[in-house]
C-alpha atoms as a PDB file:
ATOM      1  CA  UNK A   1      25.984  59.248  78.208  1.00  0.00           C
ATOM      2  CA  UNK A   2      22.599  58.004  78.099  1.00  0.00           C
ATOM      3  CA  UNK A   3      22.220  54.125  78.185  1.00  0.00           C
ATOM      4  CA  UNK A   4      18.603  52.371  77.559  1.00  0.00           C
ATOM      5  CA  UNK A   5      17.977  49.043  78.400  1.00  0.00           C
ATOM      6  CA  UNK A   6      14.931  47.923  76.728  1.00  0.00           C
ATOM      7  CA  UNK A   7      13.921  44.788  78.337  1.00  0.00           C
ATOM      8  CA  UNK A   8      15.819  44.165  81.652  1.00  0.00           C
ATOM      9  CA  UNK A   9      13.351  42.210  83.648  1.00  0.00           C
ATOM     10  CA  UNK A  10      14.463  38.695  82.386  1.00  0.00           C
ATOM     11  CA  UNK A  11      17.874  39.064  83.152  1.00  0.00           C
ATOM     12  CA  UNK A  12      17.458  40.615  86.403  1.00  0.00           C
ATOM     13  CA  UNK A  13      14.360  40.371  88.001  1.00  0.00           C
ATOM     14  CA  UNK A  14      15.441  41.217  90.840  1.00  0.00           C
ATOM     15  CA  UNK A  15      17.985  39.564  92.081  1.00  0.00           C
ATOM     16  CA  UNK A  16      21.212  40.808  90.682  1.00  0.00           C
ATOM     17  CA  UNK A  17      22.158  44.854  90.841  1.00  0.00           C
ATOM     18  CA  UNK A  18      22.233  47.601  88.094  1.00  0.00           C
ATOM     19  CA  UNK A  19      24.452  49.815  90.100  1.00  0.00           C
ATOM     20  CA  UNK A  20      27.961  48.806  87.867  1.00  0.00           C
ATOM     21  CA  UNK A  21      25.411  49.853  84.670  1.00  0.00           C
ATOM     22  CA  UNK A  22      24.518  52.848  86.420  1.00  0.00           C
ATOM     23  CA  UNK A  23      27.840  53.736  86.917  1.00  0.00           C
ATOM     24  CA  UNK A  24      28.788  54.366  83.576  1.00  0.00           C
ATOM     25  CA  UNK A  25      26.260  57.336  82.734  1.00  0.00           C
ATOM     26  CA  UNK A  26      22.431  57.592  83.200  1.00  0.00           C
ATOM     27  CA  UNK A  27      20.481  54.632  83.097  1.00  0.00           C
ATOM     28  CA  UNK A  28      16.807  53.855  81.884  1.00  0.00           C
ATOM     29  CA  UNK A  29      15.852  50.366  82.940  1.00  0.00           C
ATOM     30  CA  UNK A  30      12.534  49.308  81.854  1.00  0.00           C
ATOM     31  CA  UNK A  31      11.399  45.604  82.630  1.00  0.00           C
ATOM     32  CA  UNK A  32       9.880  45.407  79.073  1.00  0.00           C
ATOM     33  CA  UNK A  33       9.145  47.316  76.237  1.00  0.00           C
ATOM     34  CA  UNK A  34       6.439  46.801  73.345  1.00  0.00           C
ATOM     35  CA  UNK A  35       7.792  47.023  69.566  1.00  0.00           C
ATOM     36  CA  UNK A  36       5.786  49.895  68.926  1.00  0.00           C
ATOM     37  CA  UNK A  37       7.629  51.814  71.716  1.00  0.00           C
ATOM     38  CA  UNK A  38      11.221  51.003  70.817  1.00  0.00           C
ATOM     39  CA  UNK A  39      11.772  54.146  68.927  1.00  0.00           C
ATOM     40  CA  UNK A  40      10.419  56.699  71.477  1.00  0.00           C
ATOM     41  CA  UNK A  41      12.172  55.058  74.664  1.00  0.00           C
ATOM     42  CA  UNK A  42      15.719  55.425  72.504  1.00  0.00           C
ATOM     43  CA  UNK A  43      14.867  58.615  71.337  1.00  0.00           C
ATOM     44  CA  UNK A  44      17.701  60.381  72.784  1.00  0.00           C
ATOM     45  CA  UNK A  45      20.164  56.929  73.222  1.00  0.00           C
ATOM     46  CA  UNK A  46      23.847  56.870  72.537  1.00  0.00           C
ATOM     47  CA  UNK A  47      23.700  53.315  74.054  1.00  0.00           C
ATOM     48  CA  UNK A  48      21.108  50.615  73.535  1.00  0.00           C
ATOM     49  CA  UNK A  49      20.739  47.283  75.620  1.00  0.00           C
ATOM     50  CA  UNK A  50      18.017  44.777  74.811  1.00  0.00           C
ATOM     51  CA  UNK A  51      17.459  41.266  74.861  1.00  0.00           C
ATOM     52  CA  UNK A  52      14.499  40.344  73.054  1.00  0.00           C
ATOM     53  CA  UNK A  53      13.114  43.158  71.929  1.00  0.00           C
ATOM     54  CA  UNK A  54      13.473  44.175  68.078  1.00  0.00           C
ATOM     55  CA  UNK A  55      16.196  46.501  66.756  1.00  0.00           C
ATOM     56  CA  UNK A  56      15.188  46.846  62.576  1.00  0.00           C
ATOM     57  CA  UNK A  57      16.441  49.133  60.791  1.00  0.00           C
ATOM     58  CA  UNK A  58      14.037  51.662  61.149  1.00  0.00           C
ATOM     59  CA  UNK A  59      14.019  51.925  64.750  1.00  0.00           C
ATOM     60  CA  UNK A  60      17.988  52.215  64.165  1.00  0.00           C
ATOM     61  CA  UNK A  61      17.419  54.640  61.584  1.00  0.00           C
ATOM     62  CA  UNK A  62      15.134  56.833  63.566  1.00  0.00           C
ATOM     63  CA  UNK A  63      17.917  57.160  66.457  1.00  0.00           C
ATOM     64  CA  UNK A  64      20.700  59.934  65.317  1.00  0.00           C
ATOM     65  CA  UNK A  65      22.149  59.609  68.849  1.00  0.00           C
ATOM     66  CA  UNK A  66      23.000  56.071  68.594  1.00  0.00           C
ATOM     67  CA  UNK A  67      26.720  54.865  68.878  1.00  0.00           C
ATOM     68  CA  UNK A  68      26.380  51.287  70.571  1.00  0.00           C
ATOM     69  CA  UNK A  69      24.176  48.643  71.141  1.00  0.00           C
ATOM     70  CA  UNK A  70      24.958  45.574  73.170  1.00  0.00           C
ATOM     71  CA  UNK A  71      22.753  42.219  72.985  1.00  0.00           C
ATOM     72  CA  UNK A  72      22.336  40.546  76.412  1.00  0.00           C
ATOM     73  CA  UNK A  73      21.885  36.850  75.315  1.00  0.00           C
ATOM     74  CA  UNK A  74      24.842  35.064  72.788  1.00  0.00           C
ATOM     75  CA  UNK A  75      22.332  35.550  69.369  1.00  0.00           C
ATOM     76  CA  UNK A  76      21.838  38.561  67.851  1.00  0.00           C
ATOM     77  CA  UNK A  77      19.457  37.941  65.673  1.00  0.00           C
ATOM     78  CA  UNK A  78      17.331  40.520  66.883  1.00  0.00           C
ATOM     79  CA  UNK A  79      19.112  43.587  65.765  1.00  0.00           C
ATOM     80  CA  UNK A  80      19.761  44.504  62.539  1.00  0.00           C
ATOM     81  CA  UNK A  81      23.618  44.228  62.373  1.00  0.00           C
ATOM     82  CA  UNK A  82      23.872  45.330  58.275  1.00  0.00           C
ATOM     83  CA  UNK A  83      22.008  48.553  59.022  1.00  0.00           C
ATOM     84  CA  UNK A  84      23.783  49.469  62.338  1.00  0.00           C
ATOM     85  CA  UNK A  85      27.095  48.687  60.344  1.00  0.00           C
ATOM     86  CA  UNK A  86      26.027  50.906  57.872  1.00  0.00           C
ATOM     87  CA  UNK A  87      25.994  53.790  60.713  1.00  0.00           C
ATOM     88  CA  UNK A  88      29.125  52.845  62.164  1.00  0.00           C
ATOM     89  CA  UNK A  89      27.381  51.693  65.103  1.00  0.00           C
ATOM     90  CA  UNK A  90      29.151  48.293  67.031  1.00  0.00           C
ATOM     91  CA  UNK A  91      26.749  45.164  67.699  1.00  0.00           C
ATOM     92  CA  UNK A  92      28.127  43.327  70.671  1.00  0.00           C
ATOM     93  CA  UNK A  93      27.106  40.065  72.129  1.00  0.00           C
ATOM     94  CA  UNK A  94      27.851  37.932  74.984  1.00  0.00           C
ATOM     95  CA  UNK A  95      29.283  34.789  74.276  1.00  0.00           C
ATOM     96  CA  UNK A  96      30.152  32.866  76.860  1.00  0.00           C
ATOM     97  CA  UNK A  97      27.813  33.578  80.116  1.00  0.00           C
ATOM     98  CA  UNK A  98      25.716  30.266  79.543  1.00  0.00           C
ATOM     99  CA  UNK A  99      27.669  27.133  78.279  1.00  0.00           C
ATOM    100  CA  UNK A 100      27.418  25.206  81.358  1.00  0.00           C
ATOM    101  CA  UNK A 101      23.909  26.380  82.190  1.00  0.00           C
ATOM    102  CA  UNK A 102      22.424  25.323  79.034  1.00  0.00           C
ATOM    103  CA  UNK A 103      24.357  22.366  78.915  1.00  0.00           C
ATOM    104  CA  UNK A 104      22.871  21.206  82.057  1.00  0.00           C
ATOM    105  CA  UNK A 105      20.016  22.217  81.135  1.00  0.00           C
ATOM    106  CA  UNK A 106      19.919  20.021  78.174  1.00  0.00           C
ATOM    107  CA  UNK A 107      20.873  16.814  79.964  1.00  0.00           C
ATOM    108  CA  UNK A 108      18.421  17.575  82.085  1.00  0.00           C
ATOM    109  CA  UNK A 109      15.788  17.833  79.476  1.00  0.00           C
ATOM    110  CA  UNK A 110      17.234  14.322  78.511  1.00  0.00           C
ATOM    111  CA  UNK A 111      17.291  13.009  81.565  1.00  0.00           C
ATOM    112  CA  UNK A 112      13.255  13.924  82.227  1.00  0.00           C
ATOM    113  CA  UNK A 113      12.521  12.247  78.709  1.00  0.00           C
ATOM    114  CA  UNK A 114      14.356   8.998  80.231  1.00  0.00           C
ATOM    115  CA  UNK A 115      12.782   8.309  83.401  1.00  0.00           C
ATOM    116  CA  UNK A 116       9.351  10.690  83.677  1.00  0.00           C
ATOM    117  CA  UNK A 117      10.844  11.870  87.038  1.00  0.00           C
ATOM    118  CA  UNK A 118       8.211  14.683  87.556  1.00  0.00           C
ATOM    119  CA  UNK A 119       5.387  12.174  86.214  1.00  0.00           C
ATOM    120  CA  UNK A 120       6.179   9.379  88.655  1.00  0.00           C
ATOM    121  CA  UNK A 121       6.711  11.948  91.587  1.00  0.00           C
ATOM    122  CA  UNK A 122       3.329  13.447  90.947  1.00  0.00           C
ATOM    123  CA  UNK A 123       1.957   9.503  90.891  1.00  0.00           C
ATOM    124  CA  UNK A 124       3.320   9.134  94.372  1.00  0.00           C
ATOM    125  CA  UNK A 125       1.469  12.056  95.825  1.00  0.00           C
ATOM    126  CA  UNK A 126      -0.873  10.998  94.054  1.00  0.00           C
ATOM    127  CA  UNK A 127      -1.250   7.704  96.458  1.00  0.00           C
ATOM    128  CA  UNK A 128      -0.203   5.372  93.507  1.00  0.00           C
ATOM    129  CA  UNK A 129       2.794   3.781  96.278  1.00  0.00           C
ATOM    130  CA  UNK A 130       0.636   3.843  99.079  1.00  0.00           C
ATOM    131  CA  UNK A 131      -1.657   1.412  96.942  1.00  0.00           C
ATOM    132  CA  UNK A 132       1.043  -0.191  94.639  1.00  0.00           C
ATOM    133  CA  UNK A 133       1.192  -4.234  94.906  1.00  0.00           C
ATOM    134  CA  UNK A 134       4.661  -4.112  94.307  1.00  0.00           C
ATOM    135  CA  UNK A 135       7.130  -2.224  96.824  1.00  0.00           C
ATOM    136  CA  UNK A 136       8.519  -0.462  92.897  1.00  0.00           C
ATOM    137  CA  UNK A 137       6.155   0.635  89.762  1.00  0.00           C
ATOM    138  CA  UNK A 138       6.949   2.453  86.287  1.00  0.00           C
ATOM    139  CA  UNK A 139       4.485   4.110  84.875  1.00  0.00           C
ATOM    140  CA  UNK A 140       6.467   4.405  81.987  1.00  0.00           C
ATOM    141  CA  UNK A 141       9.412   2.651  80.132  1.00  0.00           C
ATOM    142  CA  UNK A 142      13.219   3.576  81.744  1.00  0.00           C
ATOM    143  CA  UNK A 143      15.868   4.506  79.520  1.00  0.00           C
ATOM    144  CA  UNK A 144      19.388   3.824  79.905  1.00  0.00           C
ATOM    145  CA  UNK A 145      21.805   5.972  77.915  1.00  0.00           C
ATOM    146  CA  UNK A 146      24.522   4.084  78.330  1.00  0.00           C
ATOM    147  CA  UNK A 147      25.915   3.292  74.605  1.00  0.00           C
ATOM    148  CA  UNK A 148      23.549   5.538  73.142  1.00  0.00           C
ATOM    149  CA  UNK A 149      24.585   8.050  70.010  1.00  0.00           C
ATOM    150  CA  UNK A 150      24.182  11.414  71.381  1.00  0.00           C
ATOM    151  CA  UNK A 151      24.153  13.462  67.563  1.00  0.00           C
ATOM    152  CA  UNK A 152      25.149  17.046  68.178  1.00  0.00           C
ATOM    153  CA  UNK A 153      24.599  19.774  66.023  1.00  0.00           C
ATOM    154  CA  UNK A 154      26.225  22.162  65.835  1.00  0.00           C
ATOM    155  CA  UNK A 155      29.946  21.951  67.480  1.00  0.00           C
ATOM    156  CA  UNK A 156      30.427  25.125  69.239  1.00  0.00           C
ATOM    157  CA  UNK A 157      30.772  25.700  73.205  1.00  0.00           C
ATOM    158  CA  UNK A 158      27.624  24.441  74.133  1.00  0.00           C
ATOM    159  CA  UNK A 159      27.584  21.803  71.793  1.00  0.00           C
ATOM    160  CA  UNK A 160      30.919  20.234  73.678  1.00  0.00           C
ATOM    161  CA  UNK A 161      29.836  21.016  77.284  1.00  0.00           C
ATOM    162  CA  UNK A 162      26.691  18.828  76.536  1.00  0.00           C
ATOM    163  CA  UNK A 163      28.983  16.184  74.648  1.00  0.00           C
ATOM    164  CA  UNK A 164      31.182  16.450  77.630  1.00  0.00           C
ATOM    165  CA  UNK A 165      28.240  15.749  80.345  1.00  0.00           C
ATOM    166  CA  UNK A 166      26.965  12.850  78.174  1.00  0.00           C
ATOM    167  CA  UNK A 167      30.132  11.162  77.398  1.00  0.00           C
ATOM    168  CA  UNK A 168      30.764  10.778  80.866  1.00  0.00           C
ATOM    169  CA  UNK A 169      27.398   8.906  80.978  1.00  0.00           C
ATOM    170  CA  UNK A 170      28.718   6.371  78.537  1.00  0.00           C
ATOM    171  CA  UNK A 171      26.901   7.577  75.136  1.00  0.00           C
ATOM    172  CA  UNK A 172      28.845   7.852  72.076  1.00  0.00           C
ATOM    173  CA  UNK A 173      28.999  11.413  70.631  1.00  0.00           C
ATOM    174  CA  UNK A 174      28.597  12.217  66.777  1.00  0.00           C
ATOM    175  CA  UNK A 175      28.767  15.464  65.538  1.00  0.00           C
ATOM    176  CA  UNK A 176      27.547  17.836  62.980  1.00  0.00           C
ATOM    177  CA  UNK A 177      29.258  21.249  61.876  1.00  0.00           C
ATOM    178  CA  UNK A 178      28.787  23.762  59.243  1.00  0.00           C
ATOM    179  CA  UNK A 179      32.725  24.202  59.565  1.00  0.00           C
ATOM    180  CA  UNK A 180      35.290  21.657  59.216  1.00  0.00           C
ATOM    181  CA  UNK A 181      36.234  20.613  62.359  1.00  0.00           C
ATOM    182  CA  UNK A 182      40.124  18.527  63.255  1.00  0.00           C
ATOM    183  CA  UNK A 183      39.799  14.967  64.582  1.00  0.00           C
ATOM    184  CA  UNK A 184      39.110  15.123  68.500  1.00  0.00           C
ATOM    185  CA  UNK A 185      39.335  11.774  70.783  1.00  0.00           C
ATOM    186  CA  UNK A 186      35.468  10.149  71.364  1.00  0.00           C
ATOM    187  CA  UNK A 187      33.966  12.335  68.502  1.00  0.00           C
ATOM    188  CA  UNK A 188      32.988  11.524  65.149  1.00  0.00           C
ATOM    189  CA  UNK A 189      31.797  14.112  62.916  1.00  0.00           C
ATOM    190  CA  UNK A 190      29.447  13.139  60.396  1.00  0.00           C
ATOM    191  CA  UNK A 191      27.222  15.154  57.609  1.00  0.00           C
ATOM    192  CA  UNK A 192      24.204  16.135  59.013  1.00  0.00           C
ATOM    193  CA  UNK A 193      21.893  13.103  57.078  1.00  0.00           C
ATOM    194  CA  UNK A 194      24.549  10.762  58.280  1.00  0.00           C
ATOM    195  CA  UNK A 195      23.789  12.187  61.979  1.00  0.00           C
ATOM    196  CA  UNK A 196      19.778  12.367  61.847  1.00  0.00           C
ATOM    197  CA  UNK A 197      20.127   8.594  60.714  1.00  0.00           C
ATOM    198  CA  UNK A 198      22.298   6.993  63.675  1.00  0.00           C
ATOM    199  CA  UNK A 199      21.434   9.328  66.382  1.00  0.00           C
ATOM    200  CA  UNK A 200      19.757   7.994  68.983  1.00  0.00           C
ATOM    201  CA  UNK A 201      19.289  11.389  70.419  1.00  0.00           C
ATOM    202  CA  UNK A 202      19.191  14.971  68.068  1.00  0.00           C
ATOM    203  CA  UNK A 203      20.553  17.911  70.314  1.00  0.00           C
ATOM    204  CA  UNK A 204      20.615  21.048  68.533  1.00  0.00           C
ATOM    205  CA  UNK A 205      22.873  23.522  69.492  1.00  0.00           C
ATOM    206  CA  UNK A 206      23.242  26.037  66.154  1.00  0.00           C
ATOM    207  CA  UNK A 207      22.547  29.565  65.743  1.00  0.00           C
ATOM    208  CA  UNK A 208      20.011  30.757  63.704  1.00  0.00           C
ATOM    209  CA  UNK A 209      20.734  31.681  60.733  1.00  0.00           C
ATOM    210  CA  UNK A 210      18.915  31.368  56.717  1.00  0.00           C
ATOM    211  CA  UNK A 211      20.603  28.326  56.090  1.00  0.00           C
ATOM    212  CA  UNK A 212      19.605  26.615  59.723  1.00  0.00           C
ATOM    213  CA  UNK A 213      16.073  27.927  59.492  1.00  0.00           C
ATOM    214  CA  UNK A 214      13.158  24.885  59.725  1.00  0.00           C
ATOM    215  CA  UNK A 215      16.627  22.568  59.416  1.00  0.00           C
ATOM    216  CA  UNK A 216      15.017  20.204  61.426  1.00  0.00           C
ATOM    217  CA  UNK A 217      11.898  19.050  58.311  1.00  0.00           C
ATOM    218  CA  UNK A 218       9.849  16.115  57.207  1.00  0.00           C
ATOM    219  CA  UNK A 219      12.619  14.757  55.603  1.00  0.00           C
ATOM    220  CA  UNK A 220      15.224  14.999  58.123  1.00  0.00           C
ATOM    221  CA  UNK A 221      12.504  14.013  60.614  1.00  0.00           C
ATOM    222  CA  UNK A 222      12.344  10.980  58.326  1.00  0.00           C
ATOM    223  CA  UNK A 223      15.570  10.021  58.502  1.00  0.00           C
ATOM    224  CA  UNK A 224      15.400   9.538  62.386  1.00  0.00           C
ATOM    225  CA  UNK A 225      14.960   6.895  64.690  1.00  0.00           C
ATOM    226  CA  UNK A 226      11.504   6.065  65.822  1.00  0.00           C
ATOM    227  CA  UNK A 227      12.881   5.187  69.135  1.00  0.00           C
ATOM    228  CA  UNK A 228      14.865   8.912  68.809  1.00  0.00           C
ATOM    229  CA  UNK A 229      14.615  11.909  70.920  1.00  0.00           C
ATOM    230  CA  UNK A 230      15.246  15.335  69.800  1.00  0.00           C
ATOM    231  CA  UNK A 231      16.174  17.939  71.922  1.00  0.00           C
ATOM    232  CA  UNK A 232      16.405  22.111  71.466  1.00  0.00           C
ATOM    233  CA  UNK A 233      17.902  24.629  73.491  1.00  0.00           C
ATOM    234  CA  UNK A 234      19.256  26.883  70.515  1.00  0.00           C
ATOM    235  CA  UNK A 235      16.507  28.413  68.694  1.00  0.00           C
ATOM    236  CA  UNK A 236      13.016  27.546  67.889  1.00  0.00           C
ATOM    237  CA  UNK A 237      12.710  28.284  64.004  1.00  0.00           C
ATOM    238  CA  UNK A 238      15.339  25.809  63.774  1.00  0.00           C
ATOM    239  CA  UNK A 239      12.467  23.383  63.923  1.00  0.00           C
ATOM    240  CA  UNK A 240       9.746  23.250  61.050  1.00  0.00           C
ATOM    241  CA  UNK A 241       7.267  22.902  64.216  1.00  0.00           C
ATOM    242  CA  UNK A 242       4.138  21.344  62.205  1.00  0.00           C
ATOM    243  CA  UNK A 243       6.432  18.699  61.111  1.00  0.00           C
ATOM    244  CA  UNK A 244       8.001  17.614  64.863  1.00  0.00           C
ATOM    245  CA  UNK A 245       4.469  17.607  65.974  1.00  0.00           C
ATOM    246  CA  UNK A 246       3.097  15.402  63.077  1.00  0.00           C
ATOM    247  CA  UNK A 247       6.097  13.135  63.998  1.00  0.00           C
ATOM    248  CA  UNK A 248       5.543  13.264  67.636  1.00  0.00           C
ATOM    249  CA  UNK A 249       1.863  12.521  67.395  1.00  0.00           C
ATOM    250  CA  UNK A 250       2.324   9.675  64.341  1.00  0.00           C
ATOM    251  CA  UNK A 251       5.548   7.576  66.439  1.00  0.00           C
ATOM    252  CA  UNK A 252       7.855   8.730  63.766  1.00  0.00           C
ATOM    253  CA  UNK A 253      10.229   9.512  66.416  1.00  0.00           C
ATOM    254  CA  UNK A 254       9.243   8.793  70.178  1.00  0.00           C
ATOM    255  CA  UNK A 255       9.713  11.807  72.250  1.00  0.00           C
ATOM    256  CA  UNK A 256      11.051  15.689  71.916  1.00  0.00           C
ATOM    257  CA  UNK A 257      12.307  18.060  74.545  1.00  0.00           C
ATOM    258  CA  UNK A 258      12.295  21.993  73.784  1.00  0.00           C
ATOM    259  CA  UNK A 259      13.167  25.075  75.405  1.00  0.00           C
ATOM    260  CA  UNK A 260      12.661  27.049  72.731  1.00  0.00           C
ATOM    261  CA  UNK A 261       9.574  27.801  70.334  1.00  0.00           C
ATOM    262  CA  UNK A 262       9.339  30.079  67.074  1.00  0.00           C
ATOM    263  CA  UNK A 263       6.987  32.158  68.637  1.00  0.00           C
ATOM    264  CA  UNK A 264       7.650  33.116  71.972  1.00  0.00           C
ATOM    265  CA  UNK A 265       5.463  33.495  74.450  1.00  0.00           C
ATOM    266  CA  UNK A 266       4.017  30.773  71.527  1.00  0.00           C
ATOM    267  CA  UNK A 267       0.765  31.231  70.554  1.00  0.00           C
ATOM    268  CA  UNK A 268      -2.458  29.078  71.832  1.00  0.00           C
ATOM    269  CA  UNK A 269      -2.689  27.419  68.670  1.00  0.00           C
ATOM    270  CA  UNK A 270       1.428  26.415  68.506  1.00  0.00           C
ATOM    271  CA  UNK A 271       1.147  22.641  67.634  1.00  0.00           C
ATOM    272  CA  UNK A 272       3.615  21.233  69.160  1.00  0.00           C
ATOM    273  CA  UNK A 273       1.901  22.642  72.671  1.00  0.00           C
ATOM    274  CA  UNK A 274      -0.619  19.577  72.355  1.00  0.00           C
ATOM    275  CA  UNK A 275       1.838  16.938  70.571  1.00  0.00           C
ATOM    276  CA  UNK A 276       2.473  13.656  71.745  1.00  0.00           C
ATOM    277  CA  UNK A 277       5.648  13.063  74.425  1.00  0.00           C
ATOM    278  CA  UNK A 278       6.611  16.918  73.679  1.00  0.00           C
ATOM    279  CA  UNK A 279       8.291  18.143  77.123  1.00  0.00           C
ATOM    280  CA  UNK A 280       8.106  22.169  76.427  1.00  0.00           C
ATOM    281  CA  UNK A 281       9.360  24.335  79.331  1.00  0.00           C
ATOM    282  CA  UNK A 282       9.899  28.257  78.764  1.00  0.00           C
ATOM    283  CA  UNK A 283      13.257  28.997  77.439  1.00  0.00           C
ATOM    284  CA  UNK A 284      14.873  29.150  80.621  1.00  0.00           C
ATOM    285  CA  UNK A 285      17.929  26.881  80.052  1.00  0.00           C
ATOM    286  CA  UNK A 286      20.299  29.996  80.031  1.00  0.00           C
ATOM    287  CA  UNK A 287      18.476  32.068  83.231  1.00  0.00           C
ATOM    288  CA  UNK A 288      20.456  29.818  86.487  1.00  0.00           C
ATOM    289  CA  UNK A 289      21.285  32.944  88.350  1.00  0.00           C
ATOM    290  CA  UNK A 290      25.227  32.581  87.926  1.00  0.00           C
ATOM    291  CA  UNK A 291      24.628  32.491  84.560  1.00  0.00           C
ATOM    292  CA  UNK A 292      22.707  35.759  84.480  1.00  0.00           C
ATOM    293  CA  UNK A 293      25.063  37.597  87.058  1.00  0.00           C
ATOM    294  CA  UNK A 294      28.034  37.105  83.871  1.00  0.00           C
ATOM    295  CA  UNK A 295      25.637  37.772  81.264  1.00  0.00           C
ATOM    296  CA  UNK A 296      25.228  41.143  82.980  1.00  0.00           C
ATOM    297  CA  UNK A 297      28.743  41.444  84.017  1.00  0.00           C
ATOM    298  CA  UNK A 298      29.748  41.231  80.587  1.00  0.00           C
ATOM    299  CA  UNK A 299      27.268  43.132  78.833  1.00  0.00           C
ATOM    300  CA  UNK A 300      28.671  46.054  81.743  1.00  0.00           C
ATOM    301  CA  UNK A 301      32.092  45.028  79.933  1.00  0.00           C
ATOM    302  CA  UNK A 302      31.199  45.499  76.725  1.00  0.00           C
ATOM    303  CA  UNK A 303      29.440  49.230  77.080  1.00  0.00           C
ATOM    304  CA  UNK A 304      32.692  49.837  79.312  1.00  0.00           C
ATOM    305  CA  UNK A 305      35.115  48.749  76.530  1.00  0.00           C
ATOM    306  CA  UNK A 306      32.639  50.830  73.954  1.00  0.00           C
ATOM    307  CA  UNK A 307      33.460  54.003  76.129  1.00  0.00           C
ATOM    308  CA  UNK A 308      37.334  53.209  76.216  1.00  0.00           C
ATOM    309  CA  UNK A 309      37.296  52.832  72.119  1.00  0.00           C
ATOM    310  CA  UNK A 310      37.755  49.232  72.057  1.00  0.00           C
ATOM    311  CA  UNK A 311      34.290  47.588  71.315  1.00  0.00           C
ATOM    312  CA  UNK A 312      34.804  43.815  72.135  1.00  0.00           C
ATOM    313  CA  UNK A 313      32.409  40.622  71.303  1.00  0.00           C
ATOM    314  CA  UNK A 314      31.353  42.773  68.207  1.00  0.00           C
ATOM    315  CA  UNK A 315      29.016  40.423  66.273  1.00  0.00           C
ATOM    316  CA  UNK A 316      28.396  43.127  62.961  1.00  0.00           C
ATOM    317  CA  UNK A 317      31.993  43.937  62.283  1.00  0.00           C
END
């Protein structure tokens, strides 16, 4: 059994061991992997892990070995499920490694936008206390988000860890689903107008899919707050990204945070990289460590259950 992993670095770089992988039948780790090399590395494949890099269905089609391929990360966007489906070959994901990562990670995110505490840390070094008048100083205004509508969309794992984390910090929690969801206690769900309109803070937590593609436009953008802060650590296309930064830079909505981009590394000319009160960092809300160490332990899982004949997490089914 011959097992590629395409793009391994991310997920361990490292710090974490390949030796339960390795286990299973020969291993080929490479760190990365450029599209245009995809199709030679996999050449003689039965199993195929990757992360980021692109599975189409011509690389799929030019691999006769192929018999599984398992996505390390919860979207799968990146592999051509229809094709592989049309092979009989099982897509598997992993769904659960991150939920309290990235919901951290997002209240973080929030938190940052609310009180600058990187900005005012750097203005101490700085020698801005050691010369204030005043034994305190804001450089900018403190938020409290207490009573605040936190609008999630998207009402899936992460979705309710974050909801979780910011109820207990006293904001009210609307929701937005593409599925009908039953009545919960300290929830309301809402259309997804309704929720772009009240919100006092827009967290997106979707996948990707046609229908979610640039959901976040001009005239959703329109609807919002000015005061309103909108937040992404789902996927970056979910964002029409001209549009947040014309509403960052114009006040249209006062501040965004985003892990993600549509383009990624982005590109120098990505304008939301020079907007107005737009806190980027480098899609790294899923990678705490204990968050990779069961995103590898599971993608392990999944090529072991492959092997026994009972695929599991299979996302092209």
């Amino acid at each position: 059994m011959k097992i590629v992993v395409l793009d391994g670095h991310t997920l361990n770089p490292g710090d974490l061991c390949w030796d339960a992988l390795h286990a299973l039948g020969t291993c080929e780790i490479h760190d990365r992997t450029p599209p245009g090399q995809v199709a030679a590395r996999c050449a003689d494949a039965e199993v195929l892990i990757t992360n980021k890099a692109l599975v189409p269905r011509e690389v799929i089609a030019a691999l006769p070995k192929l018999r599984f391929i398992t996505v390390t990360a919860t979207g799968f966007n990146i592999v051509d499920g229809a094709a592989a489906r049309e092979r009989g070959i099982p897509v598997s994901n992993v769904p659960l490694y991150g939920t309290r990562a990235v919901a951290q990670f997002t209240i973080a995110m929030l938190l940052e936008l609310c009180h600058h505490i990187g900005a005012h840390s750097d203005s101490v070094r700085a020698g801005d206390w050691v010369k204030s008048a005043d034994w305190c100083y804001a450089r900018t205004p403190l938020l409290e988000l207490d009573g605040l509508a936190l609008g999630i969309v998207g009402w899936g794992r992460i979705g309710q860890a974050t909801a979780d984390i910011a109820r207990a910090m006293g904001m009210k929690i609307i929701a937005a689903s593409r599925t009908p969801k039953p009545p919960r206690d300290g929830v309301e769900f809402v259309d997804m107008d309704t929720l772009f309109r009240r919100a006092d803070v827009v967290s997106l937590h979707c996948p990707l899919t046609p229908e979610t593609k640039s959901l976040v436009n001009a005239q959703r953008l329109a609807l919002m707050k000015p005061t309103a802060f909108l937040l992404n650590t789902s996927r970056g296309p979910l964002l029409d990204e001209a549009a947040v930064a014309d509403a960052l830079n114009s006040g249209r909505i006062a501040a965004a945070g985003l892990d993600v981009l549509s383009c990624e590394p982005p590109k120098a000319d990505n304008p939301l990289l020079t907007a107005r009160n737009c806190l980027i960092t480098p899609h790294q809300a899923w990678a705490a460590r204990a968050a990779r160490a069961r995103l590898l332990e599971t993608s392990v899982a999944n090529v072991k259950a492959f092997l026994a004949g009972a695929p599991q997490n299979v996302v092209n089914a």
